[in-house]
PDB file of N, CA and C in Angstrom:
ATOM      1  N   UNK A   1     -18.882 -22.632   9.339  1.00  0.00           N
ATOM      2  CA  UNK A   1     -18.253 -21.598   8.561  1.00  0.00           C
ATOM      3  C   UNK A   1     -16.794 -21.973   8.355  1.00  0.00           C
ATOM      4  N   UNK A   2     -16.392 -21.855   7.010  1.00  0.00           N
ATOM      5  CA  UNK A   2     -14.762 -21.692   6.805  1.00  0.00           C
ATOM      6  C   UNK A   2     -14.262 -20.946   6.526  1.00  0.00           C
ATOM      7  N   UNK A   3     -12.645 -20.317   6.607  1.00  0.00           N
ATOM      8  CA  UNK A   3     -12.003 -19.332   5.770  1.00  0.00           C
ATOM      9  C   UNK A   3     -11.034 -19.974   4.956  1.00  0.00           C
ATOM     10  N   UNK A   4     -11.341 -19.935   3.781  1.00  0.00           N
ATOM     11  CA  UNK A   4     -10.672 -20.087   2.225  1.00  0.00           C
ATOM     12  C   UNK A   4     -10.020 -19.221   2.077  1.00  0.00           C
ATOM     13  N   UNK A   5      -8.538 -18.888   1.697  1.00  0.00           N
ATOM     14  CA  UNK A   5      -7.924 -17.783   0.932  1.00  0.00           C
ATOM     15  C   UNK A   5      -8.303 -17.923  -0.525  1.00  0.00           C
ATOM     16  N   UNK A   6      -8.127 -16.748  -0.708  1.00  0.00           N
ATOM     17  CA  UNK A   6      -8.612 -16.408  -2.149  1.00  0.00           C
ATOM     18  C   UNK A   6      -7.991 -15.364  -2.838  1.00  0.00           C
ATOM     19  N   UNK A   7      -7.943 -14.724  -4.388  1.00  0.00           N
ATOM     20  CA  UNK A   7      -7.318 -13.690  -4.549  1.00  0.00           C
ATOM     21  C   UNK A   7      -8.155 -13.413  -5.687  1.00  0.00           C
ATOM     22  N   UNK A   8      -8.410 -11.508  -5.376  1.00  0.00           N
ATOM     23  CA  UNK A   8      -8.995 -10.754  -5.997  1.00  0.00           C
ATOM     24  C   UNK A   8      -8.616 -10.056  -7.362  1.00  0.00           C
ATOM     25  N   UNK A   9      -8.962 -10.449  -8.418  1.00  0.00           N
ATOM     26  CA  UNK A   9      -8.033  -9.446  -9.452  1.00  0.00           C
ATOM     27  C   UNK A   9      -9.274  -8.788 -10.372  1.00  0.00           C
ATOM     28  N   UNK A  10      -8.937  -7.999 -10.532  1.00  0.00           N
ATOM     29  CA  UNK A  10      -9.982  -7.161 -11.561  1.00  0.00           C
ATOM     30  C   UNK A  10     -11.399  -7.505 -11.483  1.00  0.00           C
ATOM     31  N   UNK A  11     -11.969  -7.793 -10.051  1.00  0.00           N
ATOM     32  CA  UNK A  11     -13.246  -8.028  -9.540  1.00  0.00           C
ATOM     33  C   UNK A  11     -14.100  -9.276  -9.357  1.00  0.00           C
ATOM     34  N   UNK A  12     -12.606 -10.229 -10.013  1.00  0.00           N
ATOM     35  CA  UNK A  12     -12.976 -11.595  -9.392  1.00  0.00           C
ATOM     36  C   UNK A  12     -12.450 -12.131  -8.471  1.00  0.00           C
ATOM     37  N   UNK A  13     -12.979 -12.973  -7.693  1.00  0.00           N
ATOM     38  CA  UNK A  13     -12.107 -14.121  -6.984  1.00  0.00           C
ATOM     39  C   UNK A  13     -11.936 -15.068  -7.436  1.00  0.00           C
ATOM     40  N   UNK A  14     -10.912 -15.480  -6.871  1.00  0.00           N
ATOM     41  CA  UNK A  14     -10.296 -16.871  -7.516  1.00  0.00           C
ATOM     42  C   UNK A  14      -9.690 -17.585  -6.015  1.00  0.00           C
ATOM     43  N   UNK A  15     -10.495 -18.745  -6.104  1.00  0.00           N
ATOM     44  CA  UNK A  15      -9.972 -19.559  -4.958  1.00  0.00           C
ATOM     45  C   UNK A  15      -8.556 -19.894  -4.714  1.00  0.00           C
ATOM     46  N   UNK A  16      -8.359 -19.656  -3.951  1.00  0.00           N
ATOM     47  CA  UNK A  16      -6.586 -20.052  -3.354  1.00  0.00           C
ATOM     48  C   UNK A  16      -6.622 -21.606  -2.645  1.00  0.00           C
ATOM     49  N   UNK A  17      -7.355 -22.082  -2.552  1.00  0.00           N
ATOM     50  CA  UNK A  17      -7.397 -23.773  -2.105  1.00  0.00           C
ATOM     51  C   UNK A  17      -9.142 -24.095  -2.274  1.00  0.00           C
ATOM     52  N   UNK A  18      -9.007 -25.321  -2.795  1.00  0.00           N
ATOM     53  CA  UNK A  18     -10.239 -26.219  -2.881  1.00  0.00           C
ATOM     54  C   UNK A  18     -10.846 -26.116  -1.202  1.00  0.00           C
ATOM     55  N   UNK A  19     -12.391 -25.629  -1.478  1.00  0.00           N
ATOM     56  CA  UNK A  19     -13.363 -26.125  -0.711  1.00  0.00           C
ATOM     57  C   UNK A  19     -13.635 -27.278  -0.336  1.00  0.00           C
ATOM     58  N   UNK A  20     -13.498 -28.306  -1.020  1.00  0.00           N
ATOM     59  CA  UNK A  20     -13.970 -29.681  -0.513  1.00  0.00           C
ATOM     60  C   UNK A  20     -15.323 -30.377  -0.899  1.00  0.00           C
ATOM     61  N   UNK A  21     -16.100 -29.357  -1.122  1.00  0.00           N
ATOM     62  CA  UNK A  21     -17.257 -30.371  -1.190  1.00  0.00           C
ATOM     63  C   UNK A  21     -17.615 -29.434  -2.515  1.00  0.00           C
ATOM     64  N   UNK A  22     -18.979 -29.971  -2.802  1.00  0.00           N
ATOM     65  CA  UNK A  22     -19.334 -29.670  -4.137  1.00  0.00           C
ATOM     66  C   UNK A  22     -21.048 -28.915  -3.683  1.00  0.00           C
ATOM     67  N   UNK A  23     -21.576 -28.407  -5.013  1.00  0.00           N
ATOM     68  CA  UNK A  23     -22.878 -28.146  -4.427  1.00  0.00           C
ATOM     69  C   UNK A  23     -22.978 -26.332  -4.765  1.00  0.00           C
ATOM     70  N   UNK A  24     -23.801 -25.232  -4.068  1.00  0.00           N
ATOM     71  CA  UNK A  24     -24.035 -24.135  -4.625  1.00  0.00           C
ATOM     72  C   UNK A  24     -23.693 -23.441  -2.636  1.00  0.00           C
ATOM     73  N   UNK A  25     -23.166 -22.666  -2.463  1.00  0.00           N
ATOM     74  CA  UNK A  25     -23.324 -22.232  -1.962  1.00  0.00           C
ATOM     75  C   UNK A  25     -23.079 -20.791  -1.221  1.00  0.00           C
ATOM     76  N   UNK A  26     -24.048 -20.309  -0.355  1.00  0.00           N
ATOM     77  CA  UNK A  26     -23.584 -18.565  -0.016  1.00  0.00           C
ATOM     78  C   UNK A  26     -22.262 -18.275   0.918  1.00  0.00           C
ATOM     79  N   UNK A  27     -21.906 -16.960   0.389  1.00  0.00           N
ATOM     80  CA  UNK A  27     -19.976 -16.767   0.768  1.00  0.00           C
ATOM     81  C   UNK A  27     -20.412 -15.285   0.894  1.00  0.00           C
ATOM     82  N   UNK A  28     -19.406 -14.769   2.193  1.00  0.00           N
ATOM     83  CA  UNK A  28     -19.025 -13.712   1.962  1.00  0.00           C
ATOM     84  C   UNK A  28     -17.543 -12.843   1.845  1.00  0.00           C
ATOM     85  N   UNK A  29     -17.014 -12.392   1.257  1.00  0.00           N
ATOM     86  CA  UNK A  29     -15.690 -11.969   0.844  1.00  0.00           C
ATOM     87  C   UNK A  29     -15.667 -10.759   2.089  1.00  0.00           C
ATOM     88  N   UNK A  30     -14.572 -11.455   2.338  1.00  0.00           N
ATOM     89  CA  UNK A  30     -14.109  -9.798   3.360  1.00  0.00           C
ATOM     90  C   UNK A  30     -12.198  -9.799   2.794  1.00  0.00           C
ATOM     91  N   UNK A  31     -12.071  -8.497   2.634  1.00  0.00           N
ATOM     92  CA  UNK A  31     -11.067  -7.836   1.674  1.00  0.00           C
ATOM     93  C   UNK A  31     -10.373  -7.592   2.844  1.00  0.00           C
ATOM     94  N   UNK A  32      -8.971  -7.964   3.163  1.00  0.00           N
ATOM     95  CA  UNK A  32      -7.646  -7.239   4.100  1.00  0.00           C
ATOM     96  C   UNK A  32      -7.518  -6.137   3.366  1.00  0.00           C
ATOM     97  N   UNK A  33      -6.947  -5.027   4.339  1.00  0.00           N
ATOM     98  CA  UNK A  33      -6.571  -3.756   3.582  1.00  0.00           C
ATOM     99  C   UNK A  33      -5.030  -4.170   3.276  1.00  0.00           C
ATOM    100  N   UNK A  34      -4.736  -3.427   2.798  1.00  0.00           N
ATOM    101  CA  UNK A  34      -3.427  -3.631   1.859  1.00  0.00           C
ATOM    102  C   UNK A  34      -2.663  -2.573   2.491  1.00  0.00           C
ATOM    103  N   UNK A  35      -0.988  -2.625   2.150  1.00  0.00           N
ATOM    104  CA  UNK A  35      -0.341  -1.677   3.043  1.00  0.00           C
ATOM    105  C   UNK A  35      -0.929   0.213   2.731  1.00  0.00           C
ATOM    106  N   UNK A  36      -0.878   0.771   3.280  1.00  0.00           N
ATOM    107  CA  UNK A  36      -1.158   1.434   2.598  1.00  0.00           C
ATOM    108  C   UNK A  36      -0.175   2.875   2.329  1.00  0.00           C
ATOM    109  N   UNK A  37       1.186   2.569   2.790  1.00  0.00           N
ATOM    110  CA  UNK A  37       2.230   2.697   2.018  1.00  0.00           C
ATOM    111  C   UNK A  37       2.983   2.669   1.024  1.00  0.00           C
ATOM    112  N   UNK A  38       2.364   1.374   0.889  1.00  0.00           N
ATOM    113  CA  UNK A  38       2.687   0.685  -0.348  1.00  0.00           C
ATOM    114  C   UNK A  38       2.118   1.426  -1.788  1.00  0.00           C
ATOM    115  N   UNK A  39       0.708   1.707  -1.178  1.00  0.00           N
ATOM    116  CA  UNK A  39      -0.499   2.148  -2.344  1.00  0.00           C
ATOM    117  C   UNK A  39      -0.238   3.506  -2.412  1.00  0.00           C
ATOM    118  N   UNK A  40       0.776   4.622  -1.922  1.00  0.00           N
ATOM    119  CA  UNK A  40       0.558   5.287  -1.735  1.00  0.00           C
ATOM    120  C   UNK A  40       2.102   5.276  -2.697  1.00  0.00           C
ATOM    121  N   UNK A  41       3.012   4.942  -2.361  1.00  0.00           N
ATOM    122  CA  UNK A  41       4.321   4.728  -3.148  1.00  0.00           C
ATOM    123  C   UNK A  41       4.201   4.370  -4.555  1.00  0.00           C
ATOM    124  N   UNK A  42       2.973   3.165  -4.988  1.00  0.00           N
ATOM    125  CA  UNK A  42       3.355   2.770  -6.231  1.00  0.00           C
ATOM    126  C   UNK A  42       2.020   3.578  -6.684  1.00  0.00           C
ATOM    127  N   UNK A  43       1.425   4.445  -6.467  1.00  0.00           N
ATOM    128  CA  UNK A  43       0.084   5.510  -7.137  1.00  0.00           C
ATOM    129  C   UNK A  43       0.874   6.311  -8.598  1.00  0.00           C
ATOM    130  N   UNK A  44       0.732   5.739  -9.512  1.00  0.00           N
ATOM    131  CA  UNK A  44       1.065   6.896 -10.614  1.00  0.00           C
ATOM    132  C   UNK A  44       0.573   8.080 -10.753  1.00  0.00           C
ATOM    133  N   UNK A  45      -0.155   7.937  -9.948  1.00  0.00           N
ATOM    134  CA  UNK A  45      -1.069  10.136 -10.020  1.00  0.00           C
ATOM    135  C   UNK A  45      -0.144  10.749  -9.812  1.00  0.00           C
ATOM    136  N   UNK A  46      -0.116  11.920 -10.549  1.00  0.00           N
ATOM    137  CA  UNK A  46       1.143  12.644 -10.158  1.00  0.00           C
ATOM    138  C   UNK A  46       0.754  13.856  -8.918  1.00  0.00           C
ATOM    139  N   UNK A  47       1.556  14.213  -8.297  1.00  0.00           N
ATOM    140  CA  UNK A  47       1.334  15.065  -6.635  1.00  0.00           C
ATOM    141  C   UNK A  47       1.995  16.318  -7.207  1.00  0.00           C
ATOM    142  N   UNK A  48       1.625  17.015  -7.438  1.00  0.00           N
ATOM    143  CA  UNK A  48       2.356  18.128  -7.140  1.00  0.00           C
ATOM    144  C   UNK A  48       2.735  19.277  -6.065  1.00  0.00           C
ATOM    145  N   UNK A  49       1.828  18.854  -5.418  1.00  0.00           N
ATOM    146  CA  UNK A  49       2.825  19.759  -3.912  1.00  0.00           C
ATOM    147  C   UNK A  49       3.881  18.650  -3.312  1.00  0.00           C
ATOM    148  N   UNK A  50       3.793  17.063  -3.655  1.00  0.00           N
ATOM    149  CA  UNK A  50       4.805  16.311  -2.952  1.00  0.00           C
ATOM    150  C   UNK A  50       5.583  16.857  -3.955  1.00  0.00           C
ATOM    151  N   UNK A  51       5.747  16.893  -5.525  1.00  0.00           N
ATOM    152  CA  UNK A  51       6.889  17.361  -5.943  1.00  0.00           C
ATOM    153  C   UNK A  51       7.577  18.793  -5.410  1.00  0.00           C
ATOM    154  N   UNK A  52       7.042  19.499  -5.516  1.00  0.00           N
ATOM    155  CA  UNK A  52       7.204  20.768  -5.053  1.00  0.00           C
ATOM    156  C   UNK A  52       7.910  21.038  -3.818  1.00  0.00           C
ATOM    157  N   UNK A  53       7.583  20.073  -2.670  1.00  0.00           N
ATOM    158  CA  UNK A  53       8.503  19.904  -1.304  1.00  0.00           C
ATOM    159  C   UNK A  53       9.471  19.033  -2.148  1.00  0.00           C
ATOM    160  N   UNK A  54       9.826  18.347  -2.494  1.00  0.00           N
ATOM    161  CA  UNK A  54      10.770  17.106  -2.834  1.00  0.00           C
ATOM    162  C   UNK A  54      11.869  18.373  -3.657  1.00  0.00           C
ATOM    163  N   UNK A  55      11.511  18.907  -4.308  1.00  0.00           N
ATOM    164  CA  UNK A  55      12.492  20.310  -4.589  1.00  0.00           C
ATOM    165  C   UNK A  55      13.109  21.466  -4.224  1.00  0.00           C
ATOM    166  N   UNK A  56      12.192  21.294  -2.943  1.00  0.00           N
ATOM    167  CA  UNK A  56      12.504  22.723  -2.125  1.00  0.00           C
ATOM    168  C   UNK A  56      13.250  22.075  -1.102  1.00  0.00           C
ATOM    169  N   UNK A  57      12.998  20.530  -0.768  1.00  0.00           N
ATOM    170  CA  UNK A  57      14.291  20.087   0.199  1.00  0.00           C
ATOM    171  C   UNK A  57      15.700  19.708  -0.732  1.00  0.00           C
ATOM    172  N   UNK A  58      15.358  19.111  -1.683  1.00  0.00           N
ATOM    173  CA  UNK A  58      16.971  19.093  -2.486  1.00  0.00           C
ATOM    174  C   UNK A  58      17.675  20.648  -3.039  1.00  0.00           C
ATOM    175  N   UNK A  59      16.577  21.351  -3.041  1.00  0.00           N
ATOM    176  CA  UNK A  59      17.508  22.636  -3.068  1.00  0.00           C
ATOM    177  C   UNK A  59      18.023  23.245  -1.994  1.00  0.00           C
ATOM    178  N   UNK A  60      17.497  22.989  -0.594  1.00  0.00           N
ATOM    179  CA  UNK A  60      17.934  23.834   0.509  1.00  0.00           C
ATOM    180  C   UNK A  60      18.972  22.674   0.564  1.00  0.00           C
ATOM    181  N   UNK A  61      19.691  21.244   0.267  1.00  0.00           N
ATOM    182  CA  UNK A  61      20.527  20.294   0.280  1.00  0.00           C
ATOM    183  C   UNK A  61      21.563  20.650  -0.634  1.00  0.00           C
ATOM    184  N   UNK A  62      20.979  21.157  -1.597  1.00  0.00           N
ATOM    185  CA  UNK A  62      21.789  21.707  -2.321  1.00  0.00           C
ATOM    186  C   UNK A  62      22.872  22.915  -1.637  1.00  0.00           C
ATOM    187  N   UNK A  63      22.145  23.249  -1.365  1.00  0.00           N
ATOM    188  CA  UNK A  63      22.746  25.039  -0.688  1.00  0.00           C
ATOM    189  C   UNK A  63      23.471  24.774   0.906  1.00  0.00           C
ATOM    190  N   UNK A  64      23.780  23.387   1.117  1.00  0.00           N
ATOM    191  CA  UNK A  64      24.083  23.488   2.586  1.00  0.00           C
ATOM    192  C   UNK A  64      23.047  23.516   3.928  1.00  0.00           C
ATOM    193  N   UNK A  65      21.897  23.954   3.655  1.00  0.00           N
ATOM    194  CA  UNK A  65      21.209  24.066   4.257  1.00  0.00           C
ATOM    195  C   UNK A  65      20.445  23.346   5.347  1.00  0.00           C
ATOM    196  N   UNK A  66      20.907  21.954   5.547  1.00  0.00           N
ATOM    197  CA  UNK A  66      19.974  21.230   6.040  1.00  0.00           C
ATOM    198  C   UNK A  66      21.509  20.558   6.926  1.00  0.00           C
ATOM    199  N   UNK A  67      20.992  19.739   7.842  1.00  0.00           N
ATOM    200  CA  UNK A  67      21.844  19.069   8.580  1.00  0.00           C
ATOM    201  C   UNK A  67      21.367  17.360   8.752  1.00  0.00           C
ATOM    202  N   UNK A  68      22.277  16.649   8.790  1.00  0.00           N
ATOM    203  CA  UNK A  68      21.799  15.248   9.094  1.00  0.00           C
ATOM    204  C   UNK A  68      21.152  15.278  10.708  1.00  0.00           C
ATOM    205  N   UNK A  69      19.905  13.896  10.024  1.00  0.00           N
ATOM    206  CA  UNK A  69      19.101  13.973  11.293  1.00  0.00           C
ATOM    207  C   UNK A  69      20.410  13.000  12.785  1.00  0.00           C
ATOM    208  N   UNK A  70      19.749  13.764  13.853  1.00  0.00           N
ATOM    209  CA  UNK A  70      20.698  12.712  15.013  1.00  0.00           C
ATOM    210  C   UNK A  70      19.739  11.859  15.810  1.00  0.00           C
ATOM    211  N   UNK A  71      19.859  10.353  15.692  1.00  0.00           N
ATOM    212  CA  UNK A  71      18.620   9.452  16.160  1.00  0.00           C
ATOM    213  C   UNK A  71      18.549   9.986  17.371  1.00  0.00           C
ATOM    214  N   UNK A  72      20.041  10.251  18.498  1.00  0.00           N
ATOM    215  CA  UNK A  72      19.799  10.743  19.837  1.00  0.00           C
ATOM    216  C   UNK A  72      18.540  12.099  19.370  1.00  0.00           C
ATOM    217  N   UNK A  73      18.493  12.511  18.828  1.00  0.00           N
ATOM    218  CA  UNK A  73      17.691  13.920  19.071  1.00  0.00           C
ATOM    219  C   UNK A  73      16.355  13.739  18.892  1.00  0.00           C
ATOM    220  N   UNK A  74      16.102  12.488  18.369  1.00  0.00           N
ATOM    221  CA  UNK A  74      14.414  12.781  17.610  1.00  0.00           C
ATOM    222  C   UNK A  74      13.672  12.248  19.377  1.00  0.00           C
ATOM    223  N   UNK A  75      12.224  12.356  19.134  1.00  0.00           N
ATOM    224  CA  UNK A  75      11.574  11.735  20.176  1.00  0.00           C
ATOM    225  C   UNK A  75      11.128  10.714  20.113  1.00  0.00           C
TER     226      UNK A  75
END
């Protein structure tokens, strides 16, 4: 057995380095998950309860309301 990198785009693979030999043979693809921060940051769906908090904290920022966090304080 070998592991080949490879890269997935729109439901193909595409080899990331030559196999070596020639001939037909069976593979199985196993997919790393991806950050999923990342996927979650660049998602164009739009959220509307994240908007909705994202307004209700710049308005209580607005108003004084909030205090900077203190690293001593968190757990």
């Amino acid at each position: 057995m070998k592991a080949i990198k490879a890269h997935v785009k729109d439901g193909q693979v595409v080899l990331a380095e030559p196999i070596g030999d020639k001939g037909e043979y069976e593979a199985v693809v196993v997919l790393l998950d991806g950050d999923p921060w990342a996927d979650l940051m660049t998602d164009p769906r739009p959220r509307p309860a994240l908007a909705g908090t994202r307004e209700a904290a710049l308005a209580e920022h607005a108003q004084g309301q909030t205090t900077p966090l203190d690293p001593d304080d968190m757990p």
